[in-house]
C-alpha atoms as a PDB file:
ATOM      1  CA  UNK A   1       0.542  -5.980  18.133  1.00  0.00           C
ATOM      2  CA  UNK A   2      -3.140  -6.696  18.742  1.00  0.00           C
ATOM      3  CA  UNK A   3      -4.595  -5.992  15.381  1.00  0.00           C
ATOM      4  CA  UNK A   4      -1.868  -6.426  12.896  1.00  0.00           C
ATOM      5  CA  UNK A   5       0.710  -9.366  12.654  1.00  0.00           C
ATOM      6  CA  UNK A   6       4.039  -9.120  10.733  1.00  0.00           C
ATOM      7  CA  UNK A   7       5.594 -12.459   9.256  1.00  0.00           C
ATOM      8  CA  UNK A   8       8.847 -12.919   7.707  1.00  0.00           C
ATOM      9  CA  UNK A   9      10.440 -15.269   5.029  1.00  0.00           C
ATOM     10  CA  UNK A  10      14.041 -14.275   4.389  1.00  0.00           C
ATOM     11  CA  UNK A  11      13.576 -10.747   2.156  1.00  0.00           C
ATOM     12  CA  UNK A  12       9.977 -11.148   2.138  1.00  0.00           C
ATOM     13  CA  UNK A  13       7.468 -10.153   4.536  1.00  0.00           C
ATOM     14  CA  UNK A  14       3.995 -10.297   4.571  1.00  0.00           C
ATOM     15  CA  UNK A  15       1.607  -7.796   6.631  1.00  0.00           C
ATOM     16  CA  UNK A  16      -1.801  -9.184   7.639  1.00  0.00           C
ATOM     17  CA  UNK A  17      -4.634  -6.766   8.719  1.00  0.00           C
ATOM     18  CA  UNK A  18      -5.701  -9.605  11.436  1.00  0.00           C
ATOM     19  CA  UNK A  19      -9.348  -7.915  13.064  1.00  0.00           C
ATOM     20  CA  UNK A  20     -11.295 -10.870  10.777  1.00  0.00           C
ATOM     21  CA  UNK A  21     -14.160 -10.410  13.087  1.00  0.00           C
ATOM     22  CA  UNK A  22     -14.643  -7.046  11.561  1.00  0.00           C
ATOM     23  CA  UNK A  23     -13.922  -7.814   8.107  1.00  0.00           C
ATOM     24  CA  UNK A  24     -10.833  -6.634   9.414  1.00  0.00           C
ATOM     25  CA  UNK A  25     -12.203  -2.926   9.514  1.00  0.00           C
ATOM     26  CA  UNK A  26     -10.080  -0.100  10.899  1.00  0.00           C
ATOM     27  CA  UNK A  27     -10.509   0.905  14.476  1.00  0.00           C
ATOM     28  CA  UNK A  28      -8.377   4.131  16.316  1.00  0.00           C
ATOM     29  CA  UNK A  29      -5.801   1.110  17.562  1.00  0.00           C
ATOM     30  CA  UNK A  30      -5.380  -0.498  14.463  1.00  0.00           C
ATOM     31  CA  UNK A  31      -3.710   3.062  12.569  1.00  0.00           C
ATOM     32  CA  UNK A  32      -2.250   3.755  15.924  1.00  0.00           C
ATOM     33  CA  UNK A  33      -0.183  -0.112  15.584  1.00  0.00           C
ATOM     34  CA  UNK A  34       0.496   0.925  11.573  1.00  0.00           C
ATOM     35  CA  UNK A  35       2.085   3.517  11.731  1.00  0.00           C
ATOM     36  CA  UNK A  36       4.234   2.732  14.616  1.00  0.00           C
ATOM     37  CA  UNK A  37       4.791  -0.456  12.659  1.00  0.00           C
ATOM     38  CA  UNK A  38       5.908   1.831   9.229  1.00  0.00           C
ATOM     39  CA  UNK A  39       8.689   4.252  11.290  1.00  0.00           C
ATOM     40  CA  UNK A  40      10.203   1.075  12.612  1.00  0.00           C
ATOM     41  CA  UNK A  41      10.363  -0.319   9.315  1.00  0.00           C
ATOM     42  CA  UNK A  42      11.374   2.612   7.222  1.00  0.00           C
ATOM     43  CA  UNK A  43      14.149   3.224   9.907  1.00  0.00           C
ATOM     44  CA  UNK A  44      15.353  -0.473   9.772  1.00  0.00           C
ATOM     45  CA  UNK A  45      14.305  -2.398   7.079  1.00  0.00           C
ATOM     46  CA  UNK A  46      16.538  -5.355   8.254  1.00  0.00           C
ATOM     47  CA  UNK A  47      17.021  -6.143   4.556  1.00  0.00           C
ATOM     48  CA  UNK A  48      13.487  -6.751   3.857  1.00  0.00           C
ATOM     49  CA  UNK A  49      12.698  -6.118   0.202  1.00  0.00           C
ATOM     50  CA  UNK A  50       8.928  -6.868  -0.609  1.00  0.00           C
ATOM     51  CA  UNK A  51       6.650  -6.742   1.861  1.00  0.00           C
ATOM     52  CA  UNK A  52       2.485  -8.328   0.905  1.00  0.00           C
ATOM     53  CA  UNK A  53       0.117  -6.773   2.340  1.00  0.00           C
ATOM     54  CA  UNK A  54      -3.446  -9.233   3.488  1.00  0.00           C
ATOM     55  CA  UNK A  55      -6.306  -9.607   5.215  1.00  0.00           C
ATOM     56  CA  UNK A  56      -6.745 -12.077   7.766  1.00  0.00           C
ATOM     57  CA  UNK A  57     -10.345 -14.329   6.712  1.00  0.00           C
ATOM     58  CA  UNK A  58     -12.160 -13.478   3.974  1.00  0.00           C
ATOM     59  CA  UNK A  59     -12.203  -9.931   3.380  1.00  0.00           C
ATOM     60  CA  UNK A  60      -8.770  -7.262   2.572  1.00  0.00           C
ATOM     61  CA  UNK A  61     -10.599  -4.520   4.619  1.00  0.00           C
ATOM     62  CA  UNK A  62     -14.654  -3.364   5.348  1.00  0.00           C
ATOM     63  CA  UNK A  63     -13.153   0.570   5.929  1.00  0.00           C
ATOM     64  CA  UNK A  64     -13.343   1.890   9.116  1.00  0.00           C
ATOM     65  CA  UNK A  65     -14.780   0.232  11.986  1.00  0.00           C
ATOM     66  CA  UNK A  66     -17.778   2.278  13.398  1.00  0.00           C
ATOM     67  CA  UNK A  67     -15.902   2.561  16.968  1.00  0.00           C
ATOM     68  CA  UNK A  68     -13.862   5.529  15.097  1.00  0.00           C
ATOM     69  CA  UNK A  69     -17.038   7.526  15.204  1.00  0.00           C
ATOM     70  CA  UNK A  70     -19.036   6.623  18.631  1.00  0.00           C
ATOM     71  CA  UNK A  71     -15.834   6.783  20.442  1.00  0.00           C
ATOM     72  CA  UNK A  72     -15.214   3.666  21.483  1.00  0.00           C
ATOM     73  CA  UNK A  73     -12.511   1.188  21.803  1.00  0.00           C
ATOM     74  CA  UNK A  74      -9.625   1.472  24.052  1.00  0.00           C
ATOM     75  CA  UNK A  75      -6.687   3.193  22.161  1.00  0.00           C
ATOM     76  CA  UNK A  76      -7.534   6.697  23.045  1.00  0.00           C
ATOM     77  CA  UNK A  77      -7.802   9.393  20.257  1.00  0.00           C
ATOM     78  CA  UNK A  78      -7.124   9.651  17.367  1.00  0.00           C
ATOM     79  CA  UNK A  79      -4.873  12.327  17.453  1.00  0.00           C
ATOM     80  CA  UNK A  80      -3.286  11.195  21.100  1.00  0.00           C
ATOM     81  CA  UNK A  81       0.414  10.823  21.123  1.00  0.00           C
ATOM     82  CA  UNK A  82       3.785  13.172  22.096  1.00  0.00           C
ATOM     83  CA  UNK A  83       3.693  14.566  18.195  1.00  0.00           C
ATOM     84  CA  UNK A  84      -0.258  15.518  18.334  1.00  0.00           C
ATOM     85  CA  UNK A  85      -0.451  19.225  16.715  1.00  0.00           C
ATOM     86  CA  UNK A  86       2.973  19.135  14.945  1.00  0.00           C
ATOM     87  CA  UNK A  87       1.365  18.992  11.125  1.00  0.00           C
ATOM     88  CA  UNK A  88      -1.703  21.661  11.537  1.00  0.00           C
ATOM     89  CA  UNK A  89      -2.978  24.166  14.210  1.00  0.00           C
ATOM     90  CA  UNK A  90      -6.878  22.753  13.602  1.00  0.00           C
ATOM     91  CA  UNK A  91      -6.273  19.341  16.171  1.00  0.00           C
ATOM     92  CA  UNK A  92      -9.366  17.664  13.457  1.00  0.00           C
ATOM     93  CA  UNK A  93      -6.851  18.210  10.528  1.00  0.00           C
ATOM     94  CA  UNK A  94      -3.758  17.419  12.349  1.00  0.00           C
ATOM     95  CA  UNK A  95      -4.914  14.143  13.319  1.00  0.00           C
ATOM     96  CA  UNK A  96      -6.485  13.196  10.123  1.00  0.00           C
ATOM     97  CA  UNK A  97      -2.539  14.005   8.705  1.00  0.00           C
ATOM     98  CA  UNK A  98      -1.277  11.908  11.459  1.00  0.00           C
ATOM     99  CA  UNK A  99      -3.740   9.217  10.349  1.00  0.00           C
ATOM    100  CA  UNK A 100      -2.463   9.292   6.931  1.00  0.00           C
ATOM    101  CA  UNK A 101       0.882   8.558   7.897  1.00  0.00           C
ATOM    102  CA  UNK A 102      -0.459   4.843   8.717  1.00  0.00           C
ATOM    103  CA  UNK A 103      -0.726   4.294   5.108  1.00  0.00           C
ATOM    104  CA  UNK A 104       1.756   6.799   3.773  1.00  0.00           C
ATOM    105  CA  UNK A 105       4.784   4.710   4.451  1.00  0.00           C
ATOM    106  CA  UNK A 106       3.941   2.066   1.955  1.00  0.00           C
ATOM    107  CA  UNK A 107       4.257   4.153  -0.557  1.00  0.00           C
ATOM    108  CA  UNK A 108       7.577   5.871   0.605  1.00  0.00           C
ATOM    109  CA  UNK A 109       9.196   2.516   2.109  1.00  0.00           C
ATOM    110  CA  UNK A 110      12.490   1.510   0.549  1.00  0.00           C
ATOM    111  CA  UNK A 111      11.195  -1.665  -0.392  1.00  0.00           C
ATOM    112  CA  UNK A 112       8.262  -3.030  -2.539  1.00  0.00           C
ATOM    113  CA  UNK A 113       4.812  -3.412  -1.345  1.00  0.00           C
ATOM    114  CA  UNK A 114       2.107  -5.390  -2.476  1.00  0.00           C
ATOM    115  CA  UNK A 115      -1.528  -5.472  -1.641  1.00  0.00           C
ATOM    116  CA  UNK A 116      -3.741  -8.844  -2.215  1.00  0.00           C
ATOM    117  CA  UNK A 117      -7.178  -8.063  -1.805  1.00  0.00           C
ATOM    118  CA  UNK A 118      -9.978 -10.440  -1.552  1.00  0.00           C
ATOM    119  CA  UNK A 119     -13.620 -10.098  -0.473  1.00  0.00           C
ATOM    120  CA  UNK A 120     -14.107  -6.311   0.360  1.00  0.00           C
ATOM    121  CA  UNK A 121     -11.740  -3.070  -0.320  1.00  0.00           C
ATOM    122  CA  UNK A 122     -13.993  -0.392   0.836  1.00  0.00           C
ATOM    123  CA  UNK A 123     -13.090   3.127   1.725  1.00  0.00           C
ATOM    124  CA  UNK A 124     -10.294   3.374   4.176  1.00  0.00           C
ATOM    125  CA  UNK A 125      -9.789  -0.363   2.937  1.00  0.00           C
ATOM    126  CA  UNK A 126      -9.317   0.434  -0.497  1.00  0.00           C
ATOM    127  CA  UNK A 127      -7.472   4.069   0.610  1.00  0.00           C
ATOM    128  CA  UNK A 128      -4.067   1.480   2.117  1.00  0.00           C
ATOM    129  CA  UNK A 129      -4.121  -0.701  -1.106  1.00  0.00           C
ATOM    130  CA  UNK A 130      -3.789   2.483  -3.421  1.00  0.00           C
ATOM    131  CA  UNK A 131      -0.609   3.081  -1.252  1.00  0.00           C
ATOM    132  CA  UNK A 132       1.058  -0.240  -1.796  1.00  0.00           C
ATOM    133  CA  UNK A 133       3.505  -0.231  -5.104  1.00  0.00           C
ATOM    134  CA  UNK A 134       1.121  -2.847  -6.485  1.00  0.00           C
ATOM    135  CA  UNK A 135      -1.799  -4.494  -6.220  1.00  0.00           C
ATOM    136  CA  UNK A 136      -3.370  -8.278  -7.023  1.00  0.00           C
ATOM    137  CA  UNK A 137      -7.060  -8.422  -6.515  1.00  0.00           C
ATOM    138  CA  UNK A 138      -8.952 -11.691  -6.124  1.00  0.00           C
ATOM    139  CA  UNK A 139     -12.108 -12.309  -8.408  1.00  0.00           C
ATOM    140  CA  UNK A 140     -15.324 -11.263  -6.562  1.00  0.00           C
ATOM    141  CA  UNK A 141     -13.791  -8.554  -4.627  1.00  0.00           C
ATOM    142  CA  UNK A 142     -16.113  -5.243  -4.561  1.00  0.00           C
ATOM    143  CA  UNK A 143     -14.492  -2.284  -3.622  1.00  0.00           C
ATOM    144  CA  UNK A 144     -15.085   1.489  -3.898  1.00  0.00           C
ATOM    145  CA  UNK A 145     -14.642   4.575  -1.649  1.00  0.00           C
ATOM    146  CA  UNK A 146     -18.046   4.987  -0.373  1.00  0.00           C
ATOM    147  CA  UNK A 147     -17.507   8.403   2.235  1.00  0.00           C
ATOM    148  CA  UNK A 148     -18.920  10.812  -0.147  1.00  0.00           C
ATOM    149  CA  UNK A 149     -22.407   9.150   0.947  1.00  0.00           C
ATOM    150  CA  UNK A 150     -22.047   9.467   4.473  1.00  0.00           C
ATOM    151  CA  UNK A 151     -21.328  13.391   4.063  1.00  0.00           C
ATOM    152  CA  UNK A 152     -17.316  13.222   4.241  1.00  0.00           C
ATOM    153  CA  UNK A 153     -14.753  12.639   1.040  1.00  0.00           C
ATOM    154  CA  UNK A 154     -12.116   9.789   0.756  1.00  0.00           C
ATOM    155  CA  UNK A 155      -8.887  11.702   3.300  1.00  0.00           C
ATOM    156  CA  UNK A 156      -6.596   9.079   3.510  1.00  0.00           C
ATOM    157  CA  UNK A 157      -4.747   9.158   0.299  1.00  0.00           C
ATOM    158  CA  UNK A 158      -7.758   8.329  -1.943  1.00  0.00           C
ATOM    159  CA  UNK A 159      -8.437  11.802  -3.717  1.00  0.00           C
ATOM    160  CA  UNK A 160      -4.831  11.567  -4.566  1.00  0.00           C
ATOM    161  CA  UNK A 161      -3.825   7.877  -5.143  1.00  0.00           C
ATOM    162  CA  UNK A 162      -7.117   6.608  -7.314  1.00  0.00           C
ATOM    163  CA  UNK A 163      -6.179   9.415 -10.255  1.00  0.00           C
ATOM    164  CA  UNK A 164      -3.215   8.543 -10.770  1.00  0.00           C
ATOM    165  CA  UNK A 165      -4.326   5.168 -11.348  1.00  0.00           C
ATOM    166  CA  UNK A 166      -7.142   5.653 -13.304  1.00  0.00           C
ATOM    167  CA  UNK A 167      -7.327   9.780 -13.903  1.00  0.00           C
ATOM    168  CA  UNK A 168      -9.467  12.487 -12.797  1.00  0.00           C
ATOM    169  CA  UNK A 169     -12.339  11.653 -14.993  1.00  0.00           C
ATOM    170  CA  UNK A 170     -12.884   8.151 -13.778  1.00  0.00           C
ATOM    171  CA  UNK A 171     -11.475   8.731 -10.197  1.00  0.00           C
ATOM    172  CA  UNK A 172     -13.687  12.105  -9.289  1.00  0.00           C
ATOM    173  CA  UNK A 173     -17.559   9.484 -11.259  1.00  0.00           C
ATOM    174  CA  UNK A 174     -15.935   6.770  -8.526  1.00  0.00           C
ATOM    175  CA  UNK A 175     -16.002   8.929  -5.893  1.00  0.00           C
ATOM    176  CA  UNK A 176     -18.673  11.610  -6.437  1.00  0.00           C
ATOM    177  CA  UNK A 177     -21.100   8.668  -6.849  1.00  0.00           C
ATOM    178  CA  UNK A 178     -19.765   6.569  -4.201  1.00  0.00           C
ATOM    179  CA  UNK A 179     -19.759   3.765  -6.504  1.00  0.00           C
ATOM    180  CA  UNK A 180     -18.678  -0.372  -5.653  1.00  0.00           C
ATOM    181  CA  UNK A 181     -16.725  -1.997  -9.000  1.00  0.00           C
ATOM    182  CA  UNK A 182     -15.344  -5.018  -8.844  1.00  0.00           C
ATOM    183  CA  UNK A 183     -12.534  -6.853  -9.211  1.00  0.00           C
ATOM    184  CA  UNK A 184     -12.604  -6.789 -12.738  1.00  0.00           C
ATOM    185  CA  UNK A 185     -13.953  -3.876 -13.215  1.00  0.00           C
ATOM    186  CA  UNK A 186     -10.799  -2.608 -11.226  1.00  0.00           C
ATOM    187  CA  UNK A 187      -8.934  -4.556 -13.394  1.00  0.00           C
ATOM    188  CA  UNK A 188     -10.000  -2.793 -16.842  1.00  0.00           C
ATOM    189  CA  UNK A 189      -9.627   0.641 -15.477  1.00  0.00           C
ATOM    190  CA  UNK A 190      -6.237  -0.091 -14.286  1.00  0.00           C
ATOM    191  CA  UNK A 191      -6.612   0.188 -10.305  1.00  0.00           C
ATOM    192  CA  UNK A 192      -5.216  -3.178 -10.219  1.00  0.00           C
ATOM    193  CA  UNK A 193      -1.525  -4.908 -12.307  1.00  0.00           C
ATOM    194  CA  UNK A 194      -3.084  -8.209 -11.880  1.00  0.00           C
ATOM    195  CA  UNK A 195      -6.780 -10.205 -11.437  1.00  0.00           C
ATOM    196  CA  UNK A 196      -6.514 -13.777 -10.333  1.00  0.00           C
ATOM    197  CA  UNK A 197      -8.809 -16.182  -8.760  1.00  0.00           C
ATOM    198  CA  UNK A 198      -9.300 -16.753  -5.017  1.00  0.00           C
ATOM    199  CA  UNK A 199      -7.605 -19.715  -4.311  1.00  0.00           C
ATOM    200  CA  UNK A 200      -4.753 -18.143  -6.441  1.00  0.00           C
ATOM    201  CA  UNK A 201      -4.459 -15.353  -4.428  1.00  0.00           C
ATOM    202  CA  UNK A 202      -1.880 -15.831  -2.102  1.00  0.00           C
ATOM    203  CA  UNK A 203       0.170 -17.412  -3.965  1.00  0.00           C
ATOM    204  CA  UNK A 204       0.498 -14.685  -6.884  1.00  0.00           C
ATOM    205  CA  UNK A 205       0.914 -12.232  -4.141  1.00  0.00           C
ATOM    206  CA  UNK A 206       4.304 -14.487  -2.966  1.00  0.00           C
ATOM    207  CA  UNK A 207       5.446 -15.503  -6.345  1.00  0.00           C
ATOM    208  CA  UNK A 208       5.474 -12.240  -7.496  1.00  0.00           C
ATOM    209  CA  UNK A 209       7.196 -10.640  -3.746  1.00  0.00           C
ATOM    210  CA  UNK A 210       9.945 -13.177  -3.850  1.00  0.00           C
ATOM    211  CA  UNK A 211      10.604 -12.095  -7.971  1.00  0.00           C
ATOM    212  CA  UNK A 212      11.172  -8.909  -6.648  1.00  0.00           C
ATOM    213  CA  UNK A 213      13.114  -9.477  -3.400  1.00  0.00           C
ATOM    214  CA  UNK A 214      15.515 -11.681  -5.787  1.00  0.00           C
ATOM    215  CA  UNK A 215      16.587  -8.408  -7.250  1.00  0.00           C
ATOM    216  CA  UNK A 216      19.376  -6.084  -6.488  1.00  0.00           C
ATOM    217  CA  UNK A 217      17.657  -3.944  -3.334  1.00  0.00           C
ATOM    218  CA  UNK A 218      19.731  -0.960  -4.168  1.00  0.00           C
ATOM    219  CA  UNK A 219      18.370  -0.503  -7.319  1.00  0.00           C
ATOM    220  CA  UNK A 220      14.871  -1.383  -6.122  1.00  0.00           C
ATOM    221  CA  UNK A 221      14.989   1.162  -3.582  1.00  0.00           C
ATOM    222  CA  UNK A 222      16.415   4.117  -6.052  1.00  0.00           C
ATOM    223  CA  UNK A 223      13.732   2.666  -9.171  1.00  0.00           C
ATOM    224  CA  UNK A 224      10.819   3.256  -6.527  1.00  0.00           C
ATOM    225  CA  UNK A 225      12.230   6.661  -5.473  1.00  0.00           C
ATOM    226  CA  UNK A 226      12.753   7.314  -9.013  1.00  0.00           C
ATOM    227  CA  UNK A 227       8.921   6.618 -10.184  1.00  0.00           C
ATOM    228  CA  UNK A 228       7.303   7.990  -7.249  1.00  0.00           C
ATOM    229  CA  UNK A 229       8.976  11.126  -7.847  1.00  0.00           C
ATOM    230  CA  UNK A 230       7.763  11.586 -11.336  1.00  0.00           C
ATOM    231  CA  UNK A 231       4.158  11.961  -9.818  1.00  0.00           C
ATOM    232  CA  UNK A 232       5.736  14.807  -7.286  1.00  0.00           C
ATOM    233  CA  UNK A 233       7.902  16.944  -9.348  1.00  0.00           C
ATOM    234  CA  UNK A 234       8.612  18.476 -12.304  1.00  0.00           C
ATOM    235  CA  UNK A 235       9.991  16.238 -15.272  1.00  0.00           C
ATOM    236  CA  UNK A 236      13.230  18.267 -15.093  1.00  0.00           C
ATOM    237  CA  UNK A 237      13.635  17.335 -11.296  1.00  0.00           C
ATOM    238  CA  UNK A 238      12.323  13.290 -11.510  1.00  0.00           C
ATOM    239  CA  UNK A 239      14.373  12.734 -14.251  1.00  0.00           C
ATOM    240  CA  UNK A 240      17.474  14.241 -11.775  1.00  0.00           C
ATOM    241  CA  UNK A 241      16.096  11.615  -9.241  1.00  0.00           C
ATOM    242  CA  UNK A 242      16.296   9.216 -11.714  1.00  0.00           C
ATOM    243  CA  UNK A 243      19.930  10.195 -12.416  1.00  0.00           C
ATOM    244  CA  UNK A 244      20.871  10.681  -8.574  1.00  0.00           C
ATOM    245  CA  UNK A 245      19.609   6.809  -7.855  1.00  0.00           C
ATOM    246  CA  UNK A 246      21.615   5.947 -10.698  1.00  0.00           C
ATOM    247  CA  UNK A 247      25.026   7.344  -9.609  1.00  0.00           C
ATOM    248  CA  UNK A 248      24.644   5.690  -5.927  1.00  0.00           C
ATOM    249  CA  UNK A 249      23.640   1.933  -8.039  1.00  0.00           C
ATOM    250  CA  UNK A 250      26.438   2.246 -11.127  1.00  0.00           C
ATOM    251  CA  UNK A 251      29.312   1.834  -8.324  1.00  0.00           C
ATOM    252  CA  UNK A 252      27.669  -0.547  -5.826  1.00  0.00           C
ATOM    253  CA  UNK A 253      28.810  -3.890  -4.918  1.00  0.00           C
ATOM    254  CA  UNK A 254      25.444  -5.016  -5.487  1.00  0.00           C
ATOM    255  CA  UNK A 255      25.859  -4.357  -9.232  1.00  0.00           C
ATOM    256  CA  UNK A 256      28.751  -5.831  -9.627  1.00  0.00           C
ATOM    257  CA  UNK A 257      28.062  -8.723  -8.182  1.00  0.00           C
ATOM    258  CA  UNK A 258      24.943  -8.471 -10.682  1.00  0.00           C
ATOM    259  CA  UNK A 259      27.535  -8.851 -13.473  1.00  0.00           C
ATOM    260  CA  UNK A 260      29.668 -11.288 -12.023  1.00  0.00           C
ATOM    261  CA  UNK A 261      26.334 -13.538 -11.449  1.00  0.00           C
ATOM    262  CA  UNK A 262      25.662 -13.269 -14.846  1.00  0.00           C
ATOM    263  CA  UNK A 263      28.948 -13.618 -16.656  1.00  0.00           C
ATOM    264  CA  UNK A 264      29.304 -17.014 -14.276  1.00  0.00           C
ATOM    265  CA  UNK A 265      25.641 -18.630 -14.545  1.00  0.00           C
ATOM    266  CA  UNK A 266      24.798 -18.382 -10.966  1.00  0.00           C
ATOM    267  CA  UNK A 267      22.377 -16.972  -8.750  1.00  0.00           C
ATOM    268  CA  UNK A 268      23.336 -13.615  -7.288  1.00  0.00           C
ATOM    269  CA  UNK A 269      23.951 -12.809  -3.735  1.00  0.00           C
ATOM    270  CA  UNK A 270      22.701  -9.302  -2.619  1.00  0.00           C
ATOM    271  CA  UNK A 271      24.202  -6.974   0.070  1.00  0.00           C
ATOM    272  CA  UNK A 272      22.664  -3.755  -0.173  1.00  0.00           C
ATOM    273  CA  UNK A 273      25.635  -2.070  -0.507  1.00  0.00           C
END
């Protein structure tokens, strides 16, 4: 990949947005390299169970690199590819849908993912940290989704990810007034679970990924599904979810081996099955 690099560490991997020239700003090939990145790992997660997401340099993401809109860069259009016209018969929605596939697959990924922002979050930046599970934001980080000034609205998750994190009230005066907050003013509102310093950045983001890859990865898988699901359906249904990823965990080998851990004082050993 030319714009993104992928690193592992046993269950944890860690994502980096590497354009750092750009303030690591989103260009046609960069969403082009994400989302082929996302089916691969959706489809084979090769038991990876939190995944951090980070900007090469000093900055998460600057939003979208101005290439997008003069046409430039090498990586064709932005609705190219054998699927192009699958998800809506107007191309200019279809391949904004296609777009938001680049991002969507953090949210829906059977394993955790978090986002560790530093320096800027700004509109399509901000947009991929509101899909990650969680997200740590450095001190001095401003951030905001700034399209509504340039005549277009957030379209990559951001009308629908910022209120559920903060509500419609707040989210619609963020992005009506194209406002920049930061970090702890993200904090308060609730757009980010934790608010550490710079230098502490990347090492919350790990502490905190390999606490979660140290748990069961069944029942991380079906507790995501779960949660997500009570912002898609009916109570009635998300609390069947809820039951659903509880009948494929109760009878797992994983959760056995959970109890047998416990009962004998040693550290568990995980199969995902």
């Amino acid at each position: 990949m030319k714009t993104l690099r992928l690193e592992r560490d046993g269950h944890v991997g860690r994502l980096v947005l590497d354009r750092p020239e750009t303030l690591n700003s989103f260009s046609i090939e960069m969403w082009h390299e994400l989302r082929a990145l996302g089916q691969r790992l959706v489809a084979d997660p090769a038991d990876l169970r939190a995944l951090v997401v980070i900007g090469e340099g000093r900055a998460f993401s600057s939003g979208i690199d101005t290439t997008v809109f003069t046409g430039g860069g090498d990586a064709g259009a932005l609705g190219a590819g054998d699927d192009a016209g699958a998800r809506h018969h107007d191309p200019t929605v279809d391949a904004i849908m296609r777009t938001q596939e680049a991002y969507s697959w953090l949210e829906q990924a059977p394993f955790a993912t978090i986002a560790a922002v530093r320096g800027y979050a700004l509109g399509a930046g901000l947009q991929i940290a509101l899909a990650c599970d969680i997200r740590i934001f450095a001190r001095g980080t401003s951030l905001g989704l700034l399209e509504m000034k340039y005549g277009i609205i957030p379209d990559l998750g951001g009308t629908q990810r910022l209120p559920r994190l903060v509500g419609p009230g707040k989210a619609k005066e963020l992005i009506f007034t194209s406002a920049r907050i930061d970090a702890d003013e993200a904090y308060r509102i609730g757009i980010c679970e934790q608010l550490v310093a710079d230098e502490e950045l990347e090492q919350a983001a790990s502490t905190l990924a390999e606490r979660i890859a140290a748990q069961p990865p069944l029942a991380l898988r079906y507790a995501k599904q779960a949660v997500n699901a009570s912002f898609d359906v009916p109570m009635s249904d998300g609390l069947r979810a809820e039951a659903e990823g509880q009948g494929v965990c109760l009878p797992s080998d994983d959760m056995k081996e959970a109890i047998a851990a416990f009962v004998d004082q040693r550290p568990p050993v995980y199969r995902n099955r």
